[in-house]
C-alpha atoms as a PDB file:
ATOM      1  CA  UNK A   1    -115.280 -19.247 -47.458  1.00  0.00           C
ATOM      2  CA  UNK A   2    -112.660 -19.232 -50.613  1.00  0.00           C
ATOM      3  CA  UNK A   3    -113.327 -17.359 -53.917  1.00  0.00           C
ATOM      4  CA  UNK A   4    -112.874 -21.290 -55.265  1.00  0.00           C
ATOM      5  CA  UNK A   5    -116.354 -21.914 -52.821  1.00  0.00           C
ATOM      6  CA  UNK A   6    -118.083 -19.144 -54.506  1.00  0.00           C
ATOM      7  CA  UNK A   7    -117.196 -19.834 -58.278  1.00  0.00           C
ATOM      8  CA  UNK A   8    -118.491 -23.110 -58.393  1.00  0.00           C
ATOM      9  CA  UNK A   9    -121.742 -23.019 -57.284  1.00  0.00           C
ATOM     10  CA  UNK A  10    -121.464 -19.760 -59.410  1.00  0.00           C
ATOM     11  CA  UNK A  11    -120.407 -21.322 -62.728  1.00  0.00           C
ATOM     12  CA  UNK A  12    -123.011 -24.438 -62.356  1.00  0.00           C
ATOM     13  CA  UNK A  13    -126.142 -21.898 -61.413  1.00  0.00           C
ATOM     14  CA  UNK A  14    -124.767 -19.907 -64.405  1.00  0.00           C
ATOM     15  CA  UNK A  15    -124.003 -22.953 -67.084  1.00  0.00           C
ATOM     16  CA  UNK A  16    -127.620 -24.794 -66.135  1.00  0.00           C
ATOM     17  CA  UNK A  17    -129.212 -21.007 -66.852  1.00  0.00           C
ATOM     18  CA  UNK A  18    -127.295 -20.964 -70.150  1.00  0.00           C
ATOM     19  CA  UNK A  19    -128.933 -24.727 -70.943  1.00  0.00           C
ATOM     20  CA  UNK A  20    -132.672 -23.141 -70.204  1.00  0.00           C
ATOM     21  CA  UNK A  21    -131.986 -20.581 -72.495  1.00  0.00           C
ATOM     22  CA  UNK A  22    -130.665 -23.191 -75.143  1.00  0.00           C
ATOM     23  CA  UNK A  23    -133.705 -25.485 -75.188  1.00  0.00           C
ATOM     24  CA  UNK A  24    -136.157 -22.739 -75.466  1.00  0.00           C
ATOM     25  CA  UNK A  25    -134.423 -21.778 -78.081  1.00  0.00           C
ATOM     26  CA  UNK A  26    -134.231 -24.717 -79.531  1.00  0.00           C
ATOM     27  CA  UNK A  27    -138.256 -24.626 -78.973  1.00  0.00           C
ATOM     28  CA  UNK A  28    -138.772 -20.908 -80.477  1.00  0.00           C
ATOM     29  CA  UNK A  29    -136.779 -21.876 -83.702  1.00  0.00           C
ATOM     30  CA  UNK A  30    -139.325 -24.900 -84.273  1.00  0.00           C
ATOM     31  CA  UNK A  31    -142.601 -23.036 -83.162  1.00  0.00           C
ATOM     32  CA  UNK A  32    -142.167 -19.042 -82.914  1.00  0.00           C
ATOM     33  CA  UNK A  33    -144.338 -17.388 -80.042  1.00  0.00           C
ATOM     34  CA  UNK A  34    -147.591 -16.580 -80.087  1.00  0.00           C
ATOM     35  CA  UNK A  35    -148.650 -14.631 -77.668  1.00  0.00           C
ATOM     36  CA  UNK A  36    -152.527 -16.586 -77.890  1.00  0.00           C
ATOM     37  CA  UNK A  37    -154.075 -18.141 -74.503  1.00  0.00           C
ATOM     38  CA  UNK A  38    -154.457 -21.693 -76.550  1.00  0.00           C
ATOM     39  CA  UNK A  39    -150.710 -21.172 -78.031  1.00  0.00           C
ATOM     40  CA  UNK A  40    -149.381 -20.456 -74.686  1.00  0.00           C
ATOM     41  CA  UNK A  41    -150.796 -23.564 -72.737  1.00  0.00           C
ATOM     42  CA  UNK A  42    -150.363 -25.422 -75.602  1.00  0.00           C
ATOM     43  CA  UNK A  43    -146.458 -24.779 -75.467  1.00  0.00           C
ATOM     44  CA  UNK A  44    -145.834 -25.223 -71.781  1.00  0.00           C
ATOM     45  CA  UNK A  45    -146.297 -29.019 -72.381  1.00  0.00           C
ATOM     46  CA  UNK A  46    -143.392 -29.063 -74.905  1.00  0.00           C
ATOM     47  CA  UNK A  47    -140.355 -30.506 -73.866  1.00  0.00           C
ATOM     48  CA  UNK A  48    -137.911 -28.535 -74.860  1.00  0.00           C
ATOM     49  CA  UNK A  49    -140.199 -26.010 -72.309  1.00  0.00           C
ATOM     50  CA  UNK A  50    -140.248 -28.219 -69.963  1.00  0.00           C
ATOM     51  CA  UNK A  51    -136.360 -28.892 -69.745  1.00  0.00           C
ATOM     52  CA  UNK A  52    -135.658 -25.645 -69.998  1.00  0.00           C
ATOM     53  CA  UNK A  53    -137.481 -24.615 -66.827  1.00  0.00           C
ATOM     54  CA  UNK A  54    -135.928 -27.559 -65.160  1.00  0.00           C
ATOM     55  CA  UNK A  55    -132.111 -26.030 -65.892  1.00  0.00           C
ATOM     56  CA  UNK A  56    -133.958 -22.580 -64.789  1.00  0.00           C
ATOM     57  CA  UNK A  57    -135.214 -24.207 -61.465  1.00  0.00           C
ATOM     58  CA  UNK A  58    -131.960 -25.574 -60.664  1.00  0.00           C
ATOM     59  CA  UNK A  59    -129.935 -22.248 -61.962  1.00  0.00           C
ATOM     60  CA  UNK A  60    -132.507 -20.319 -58.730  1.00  0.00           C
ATOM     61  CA  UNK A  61    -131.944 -22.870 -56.021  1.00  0.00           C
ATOM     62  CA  UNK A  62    -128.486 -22.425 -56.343  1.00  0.00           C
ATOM     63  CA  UNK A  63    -128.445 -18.724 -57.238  1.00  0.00           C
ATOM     64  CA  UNK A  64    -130.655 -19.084 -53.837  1.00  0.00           C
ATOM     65  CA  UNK A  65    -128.024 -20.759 -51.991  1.00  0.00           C
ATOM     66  CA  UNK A  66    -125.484 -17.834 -53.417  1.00  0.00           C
ATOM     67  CA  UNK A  67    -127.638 -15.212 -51.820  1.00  0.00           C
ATOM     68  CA  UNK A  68    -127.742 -16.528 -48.613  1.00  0.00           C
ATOM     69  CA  UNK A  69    -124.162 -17.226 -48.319  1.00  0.00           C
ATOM     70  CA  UNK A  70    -122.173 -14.590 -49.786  1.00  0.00           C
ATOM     71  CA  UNK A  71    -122.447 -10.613 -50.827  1.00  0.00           C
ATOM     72  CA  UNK A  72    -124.615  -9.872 -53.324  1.00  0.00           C
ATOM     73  CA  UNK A  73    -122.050  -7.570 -54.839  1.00  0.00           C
ATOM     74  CA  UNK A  74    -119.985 -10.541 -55.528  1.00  0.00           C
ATOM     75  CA  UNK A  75    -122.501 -12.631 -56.685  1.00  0.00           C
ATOM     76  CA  UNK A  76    -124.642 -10.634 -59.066  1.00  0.00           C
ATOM     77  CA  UNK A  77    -121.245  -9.338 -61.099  1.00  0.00           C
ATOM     78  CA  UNK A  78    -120.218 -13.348 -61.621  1.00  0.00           C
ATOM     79  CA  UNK A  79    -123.823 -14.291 -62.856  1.00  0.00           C
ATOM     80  CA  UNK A  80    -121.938 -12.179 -65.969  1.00  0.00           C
ATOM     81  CA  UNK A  81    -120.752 -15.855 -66.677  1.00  0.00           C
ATOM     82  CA  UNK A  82    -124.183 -16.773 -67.903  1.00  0.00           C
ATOM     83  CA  UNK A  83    -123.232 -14.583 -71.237  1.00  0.00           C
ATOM     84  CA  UNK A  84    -119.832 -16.174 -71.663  1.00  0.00           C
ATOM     85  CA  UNK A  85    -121.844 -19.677 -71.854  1.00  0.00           C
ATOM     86  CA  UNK A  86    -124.885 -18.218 -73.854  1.00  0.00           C
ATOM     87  CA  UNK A  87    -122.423 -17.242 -76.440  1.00  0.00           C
ATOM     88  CA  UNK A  88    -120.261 -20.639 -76.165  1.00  0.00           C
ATOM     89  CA  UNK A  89    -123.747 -22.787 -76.576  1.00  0.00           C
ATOM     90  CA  UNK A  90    -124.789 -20.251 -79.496  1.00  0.00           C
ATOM     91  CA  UNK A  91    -121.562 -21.471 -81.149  1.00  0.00           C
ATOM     92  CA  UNK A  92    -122.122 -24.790 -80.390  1.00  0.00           C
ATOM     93  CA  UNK A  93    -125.218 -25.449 -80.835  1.00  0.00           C
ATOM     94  CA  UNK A  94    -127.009 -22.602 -83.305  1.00  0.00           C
ATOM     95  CA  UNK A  95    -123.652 -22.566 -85.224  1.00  0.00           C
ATOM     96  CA  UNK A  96    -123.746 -18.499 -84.397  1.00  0.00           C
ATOM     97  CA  UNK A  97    -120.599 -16.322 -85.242  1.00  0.00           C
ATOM     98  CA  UNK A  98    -118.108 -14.526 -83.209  1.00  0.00           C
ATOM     99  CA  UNK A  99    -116.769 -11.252 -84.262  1.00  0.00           C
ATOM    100  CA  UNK A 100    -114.511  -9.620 -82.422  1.00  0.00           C
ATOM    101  CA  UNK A 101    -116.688  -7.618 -80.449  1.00  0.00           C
ATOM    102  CA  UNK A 102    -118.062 -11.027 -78.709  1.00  0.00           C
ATOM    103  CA  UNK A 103    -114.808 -11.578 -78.399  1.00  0.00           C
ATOM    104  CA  UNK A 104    -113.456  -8.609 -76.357  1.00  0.00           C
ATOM    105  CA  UNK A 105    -116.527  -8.708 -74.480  1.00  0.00           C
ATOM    106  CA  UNK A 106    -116.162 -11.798 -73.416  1.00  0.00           C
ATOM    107  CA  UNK A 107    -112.924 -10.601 -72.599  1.00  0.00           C
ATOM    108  CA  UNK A 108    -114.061  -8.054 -70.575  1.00  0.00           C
ATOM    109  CA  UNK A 109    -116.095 -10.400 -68.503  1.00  0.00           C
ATOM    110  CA  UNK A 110    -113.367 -12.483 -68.120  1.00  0.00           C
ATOM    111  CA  UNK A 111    -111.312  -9.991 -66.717  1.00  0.00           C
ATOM    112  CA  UNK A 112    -113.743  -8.819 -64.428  1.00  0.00           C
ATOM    113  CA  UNK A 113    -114.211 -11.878 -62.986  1.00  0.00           C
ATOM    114  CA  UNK A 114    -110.533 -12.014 -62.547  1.00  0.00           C
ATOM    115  CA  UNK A 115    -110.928  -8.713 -60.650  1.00  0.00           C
ATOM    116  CA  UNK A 116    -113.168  -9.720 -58.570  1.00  0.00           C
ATOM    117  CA  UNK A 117    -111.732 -13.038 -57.581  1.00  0.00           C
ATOM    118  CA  UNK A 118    -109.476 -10.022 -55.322  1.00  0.00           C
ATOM    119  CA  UNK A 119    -112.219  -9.103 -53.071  1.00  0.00           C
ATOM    120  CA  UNK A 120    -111.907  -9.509 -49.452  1.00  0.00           C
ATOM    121  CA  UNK A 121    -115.345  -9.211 -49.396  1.00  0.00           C
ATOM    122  CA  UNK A 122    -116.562 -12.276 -50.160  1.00  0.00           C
ATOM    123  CA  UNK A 123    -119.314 -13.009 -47.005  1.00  0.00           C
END
């Protein structure tokens, strides 16, 4: 298996993860937690809930598929590409800043995924 056959699978499980997060946020910022038995079952029939755990589902069958194909100390450092797309949809989407400590950290991520791309280790 190729580095290319890992990062795929990688980026998708890592992009659809990023997408739950978005539309629970989206969810949050219309109806803030409360932590309430009749709040709580009322909110797992919202959509943006719903969705959300559908991105999540699909994110674990494929993080699934990851774990049973490759080394977990591959895999877990590239889930890091979950934060580069959390901060590209907060941009997006929530119209969030960057300052240049986003910046190099997502930098830094970068460049450890670049590392690791060099591991002969990959099964």
């Amino acid at each position: 298996m190729t580095f290319l056959n890992l990062l795929l699978p990688t980026t998708i499980a890592c992009a659809l993860n990023a997408c739950a997060n978005v539309f629970w946020k989206l969810q949050f910022q219309k109806q803030p937690l409360v932590l309430k038995l009749e709040a709580l079952m009322g909110l797992i029939i919202q959509p943006n809930i719903i969705i959300g755990v559908c991105f999540y589902v699909l994110s674990m069958l494929i993080f699934f598929y990851l774990l049973s194909n490759y080394a977990l100390s591959i895999i877990i450092p590239l889930t890091a590409m979950t934060y580069l797309f959390n901060m590209l949809l907060a941009f997006i989407v929530f119209k969030e800043s960057f300052d240049a400590y986003k910046l190099i950290g997502m930098a830094i991520i970068i460049l450890g995924i670049a590392v690791l791309s060099q591991s002969k280790g990959l099964a």
